[in-house]
Protein backbone atom coordinates (compact mmCIF):
# COMPACT_ATOMS: atom_id res chain seq x y z
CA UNK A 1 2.56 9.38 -16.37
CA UNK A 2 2.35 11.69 -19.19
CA UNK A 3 1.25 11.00 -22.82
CA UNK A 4 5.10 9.62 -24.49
CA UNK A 5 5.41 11.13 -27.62
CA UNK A 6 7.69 9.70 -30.32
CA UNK A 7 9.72 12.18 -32.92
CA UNK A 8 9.86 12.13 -36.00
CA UNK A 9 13.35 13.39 -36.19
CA UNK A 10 16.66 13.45 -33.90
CA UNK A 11 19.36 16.13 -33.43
CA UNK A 12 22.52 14.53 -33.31
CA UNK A 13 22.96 15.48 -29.18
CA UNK A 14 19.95 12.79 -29.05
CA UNK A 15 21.73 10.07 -31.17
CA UNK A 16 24.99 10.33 -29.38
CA UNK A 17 23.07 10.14 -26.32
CA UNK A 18 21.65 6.78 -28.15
CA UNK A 19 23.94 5.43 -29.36
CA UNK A 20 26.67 6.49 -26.63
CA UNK A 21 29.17 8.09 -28.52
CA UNK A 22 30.28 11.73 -29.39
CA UNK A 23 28.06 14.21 -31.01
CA UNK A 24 30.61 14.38 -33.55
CA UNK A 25 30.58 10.62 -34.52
CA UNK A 26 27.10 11.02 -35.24
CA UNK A 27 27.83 13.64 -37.48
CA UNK A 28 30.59 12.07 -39.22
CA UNK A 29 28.26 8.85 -39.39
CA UNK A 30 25.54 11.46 -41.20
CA UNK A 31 28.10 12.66 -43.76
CA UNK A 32 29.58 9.11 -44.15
CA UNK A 33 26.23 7.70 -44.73
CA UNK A 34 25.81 4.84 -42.10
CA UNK A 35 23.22 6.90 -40.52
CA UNK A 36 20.06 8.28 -42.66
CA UNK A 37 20.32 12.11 -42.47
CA UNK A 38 20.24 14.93 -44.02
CA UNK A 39 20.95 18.84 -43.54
CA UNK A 40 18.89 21.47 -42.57
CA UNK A 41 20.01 24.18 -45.06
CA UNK A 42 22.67 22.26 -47.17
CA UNK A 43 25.45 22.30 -45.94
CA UNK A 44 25.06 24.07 -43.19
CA UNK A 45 26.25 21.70 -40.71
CA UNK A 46 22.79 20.75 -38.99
CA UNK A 47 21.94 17.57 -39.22
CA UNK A 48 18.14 16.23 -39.03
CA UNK A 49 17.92 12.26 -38.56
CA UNK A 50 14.48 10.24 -39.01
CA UNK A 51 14.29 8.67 -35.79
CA UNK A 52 12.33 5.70 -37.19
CA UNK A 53 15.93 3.91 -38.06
CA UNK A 54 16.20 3.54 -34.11
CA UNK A 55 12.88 2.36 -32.95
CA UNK A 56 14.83 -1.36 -32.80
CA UNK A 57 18.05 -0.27 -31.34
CA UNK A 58 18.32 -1.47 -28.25
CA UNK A 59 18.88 1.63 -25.90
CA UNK A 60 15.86 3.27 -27.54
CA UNK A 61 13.58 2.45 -24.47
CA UNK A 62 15.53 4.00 -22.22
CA UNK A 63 16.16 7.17 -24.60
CA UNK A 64 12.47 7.76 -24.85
CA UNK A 65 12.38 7.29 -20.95
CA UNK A 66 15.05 9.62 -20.49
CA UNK A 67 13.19 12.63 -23.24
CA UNK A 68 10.30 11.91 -20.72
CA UNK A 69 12.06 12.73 -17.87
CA UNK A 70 13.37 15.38 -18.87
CA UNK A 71 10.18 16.86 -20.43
CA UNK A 72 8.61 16.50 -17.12
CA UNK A 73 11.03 18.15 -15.33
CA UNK A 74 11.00 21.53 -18.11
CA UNK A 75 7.38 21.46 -16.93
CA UNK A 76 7.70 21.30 -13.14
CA UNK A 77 10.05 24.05 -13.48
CA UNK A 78 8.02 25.95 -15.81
CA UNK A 79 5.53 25.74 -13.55
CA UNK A 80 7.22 26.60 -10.31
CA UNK A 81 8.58 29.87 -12.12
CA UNK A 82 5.39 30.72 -13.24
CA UNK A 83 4.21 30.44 -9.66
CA UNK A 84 6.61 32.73 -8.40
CA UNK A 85 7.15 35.15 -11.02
CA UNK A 86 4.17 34.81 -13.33
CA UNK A 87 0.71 36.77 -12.94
């Protein structure tokens, strides 16, 4: 199995997905300040979240297994399409 890599920061698709709730909790939770965030470009709506304030939750296991998963699967297709179509 590859290398897991741990971010540094979350996009709020990947702490719904974490915390199982709607990407628009998360955000609300951001501008509420129960979770540690802050914008991109003000207020612009884009929300970066240190991902060190999950390394205890208790799904984050399986939401680094999942990111793996998924990465390896971008690859294998990545690859297959370079097969085919590539040079």
């Amino acid at each position: 199995m590859a290398e897991q890599t741990i971010p540094d920061d979350l996009h709020v698709r990947d702490v719904a997905l974490l915390l199982d709730v709607t990407p628009q909790m998360v955000r609300r939770y951001c501008a509420e300040g129960k979770i540690e965030a802050y914008q991109r470009l003000g207020d612009s709506g884009k929300w970066i979240i240190p991902a060190a304030q999950f390394f205890h939750h208790p799904n984050w296991p399986s939401f680094l297994q999942m990111r793996e998963q998924l990465k390896s699967q971008s690859i294998r297709i990545a690859e297959k399409m370079e097969k085919e179509f590539g040079e």
